[in-house]
Protein backbone atom coordinates (compact mmCIF):
# COMPACT_ATOMS: atom_id res chain seq x y z
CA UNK A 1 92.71 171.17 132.24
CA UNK A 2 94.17 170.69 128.52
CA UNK A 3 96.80 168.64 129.87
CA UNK A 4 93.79 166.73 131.45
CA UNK A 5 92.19 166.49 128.08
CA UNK A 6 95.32 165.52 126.11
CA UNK A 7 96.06 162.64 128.92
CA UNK A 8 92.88 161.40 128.67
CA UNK A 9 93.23 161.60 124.79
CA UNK A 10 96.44 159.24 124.91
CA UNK A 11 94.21 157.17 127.04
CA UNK A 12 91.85 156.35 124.64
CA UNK A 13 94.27 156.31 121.37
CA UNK A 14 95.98 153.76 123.54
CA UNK A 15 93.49 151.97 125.02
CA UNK A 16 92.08 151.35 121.36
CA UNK A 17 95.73 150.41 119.92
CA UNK A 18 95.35 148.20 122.51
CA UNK A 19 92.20 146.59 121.93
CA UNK A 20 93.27 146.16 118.50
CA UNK A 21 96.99 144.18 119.40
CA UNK A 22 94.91 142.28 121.56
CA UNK A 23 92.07 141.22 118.96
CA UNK A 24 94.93 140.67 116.39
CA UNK A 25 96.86 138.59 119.22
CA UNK A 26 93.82 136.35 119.77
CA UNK A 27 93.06 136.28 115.86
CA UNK A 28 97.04 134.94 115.54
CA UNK A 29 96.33 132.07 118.27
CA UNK A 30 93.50 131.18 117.22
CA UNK A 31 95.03 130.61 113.64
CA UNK A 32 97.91 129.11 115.37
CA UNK A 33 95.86 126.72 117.08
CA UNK A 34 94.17 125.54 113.41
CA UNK A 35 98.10 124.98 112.39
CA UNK A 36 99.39 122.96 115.12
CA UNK A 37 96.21 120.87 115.01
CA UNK A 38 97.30 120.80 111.36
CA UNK A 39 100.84 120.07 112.03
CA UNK A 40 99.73 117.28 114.46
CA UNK A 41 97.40 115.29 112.05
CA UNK A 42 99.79 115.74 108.80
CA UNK A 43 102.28 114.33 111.54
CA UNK A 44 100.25 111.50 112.55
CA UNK A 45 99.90 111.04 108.33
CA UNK A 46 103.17 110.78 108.16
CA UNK A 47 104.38 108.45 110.59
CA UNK A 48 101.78 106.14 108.95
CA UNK A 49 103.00 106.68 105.64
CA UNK A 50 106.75 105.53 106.77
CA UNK A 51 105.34 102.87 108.41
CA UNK A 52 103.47 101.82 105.03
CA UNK A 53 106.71 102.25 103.21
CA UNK A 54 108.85 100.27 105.63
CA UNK A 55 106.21 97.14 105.70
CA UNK A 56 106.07 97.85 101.32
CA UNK A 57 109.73 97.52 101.52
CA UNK A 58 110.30 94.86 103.34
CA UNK A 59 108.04 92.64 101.09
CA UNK A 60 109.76 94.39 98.21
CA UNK A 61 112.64 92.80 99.44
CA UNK A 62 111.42 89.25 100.22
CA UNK A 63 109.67 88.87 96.63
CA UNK A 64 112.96 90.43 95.29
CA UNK A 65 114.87 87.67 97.16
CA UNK A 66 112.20 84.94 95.61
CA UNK A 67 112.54 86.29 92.28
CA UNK A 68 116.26 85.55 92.30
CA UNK A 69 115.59 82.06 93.94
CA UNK A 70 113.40 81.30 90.81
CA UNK A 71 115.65 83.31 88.44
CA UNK A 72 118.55 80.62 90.24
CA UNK A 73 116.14 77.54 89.86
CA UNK A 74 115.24 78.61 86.40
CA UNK A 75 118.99 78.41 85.15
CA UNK A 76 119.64 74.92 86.49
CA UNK A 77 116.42 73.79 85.05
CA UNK A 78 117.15 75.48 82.00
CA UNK A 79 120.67 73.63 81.58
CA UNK A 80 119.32 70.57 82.63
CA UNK A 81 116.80 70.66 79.68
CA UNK A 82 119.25 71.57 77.45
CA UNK A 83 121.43 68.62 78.26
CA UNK A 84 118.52 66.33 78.63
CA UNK A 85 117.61 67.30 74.92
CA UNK A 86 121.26 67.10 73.72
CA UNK A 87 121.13 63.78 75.11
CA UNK A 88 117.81 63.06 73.44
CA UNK A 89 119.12 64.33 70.09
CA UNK A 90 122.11 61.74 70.36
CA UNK A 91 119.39 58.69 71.43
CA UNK A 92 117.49 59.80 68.54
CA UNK A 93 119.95 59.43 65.67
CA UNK A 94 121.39 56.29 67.21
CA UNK A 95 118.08 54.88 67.25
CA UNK A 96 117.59 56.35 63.37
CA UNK A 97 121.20 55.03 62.44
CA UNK A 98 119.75 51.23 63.76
């Protein structure tokens, strides 16, 4: 009959060890399940945030390309002018020497 009693003893310290792995089990997946749906979205985040960054990069790189057009167009305006004045100068003081 003790032998009975200590069995049946076990039983129970198990049986509530038991209980309590299993509530902690469900607490853990339950807390898993609020990270991967985590996970997921802050994925989803992401993928839109490279996206952003490629699209920002190519136009980076397109106005970068126009600003060296211009920066290109500039020069060879820039020596024209320079000329066109140096040519200007040399009108002038022939027409000031007449």
């Amino acid at each position: 009959m003790r032998e009975f009693h200590e069995v049946r003893q076990d039983y129970h310290r198990l049986m509530r060890e038991f209980n309590e792995v299993r509530q902690d089990y469900h607490r853990l997946m339950s807390e898993f399940h609020v990270v991967r749906q985590d996970y997921h979205r802050l994925l989803s985040e992401f993928h839109e945030v490279r996206e952003d960054y490629h699209i920002l990069m190519s136009e980076f790189h397109e106005v970068r390309q126009d600003y060296h057009r211009l920066m290109s167009e500039f020069h060879v305006v820039r020596l024209d002018y320079h000329s066109l004045m140096s040519e200007f100068h040399e009108v002038r003081q022939d027409y000031h020497r007449l």
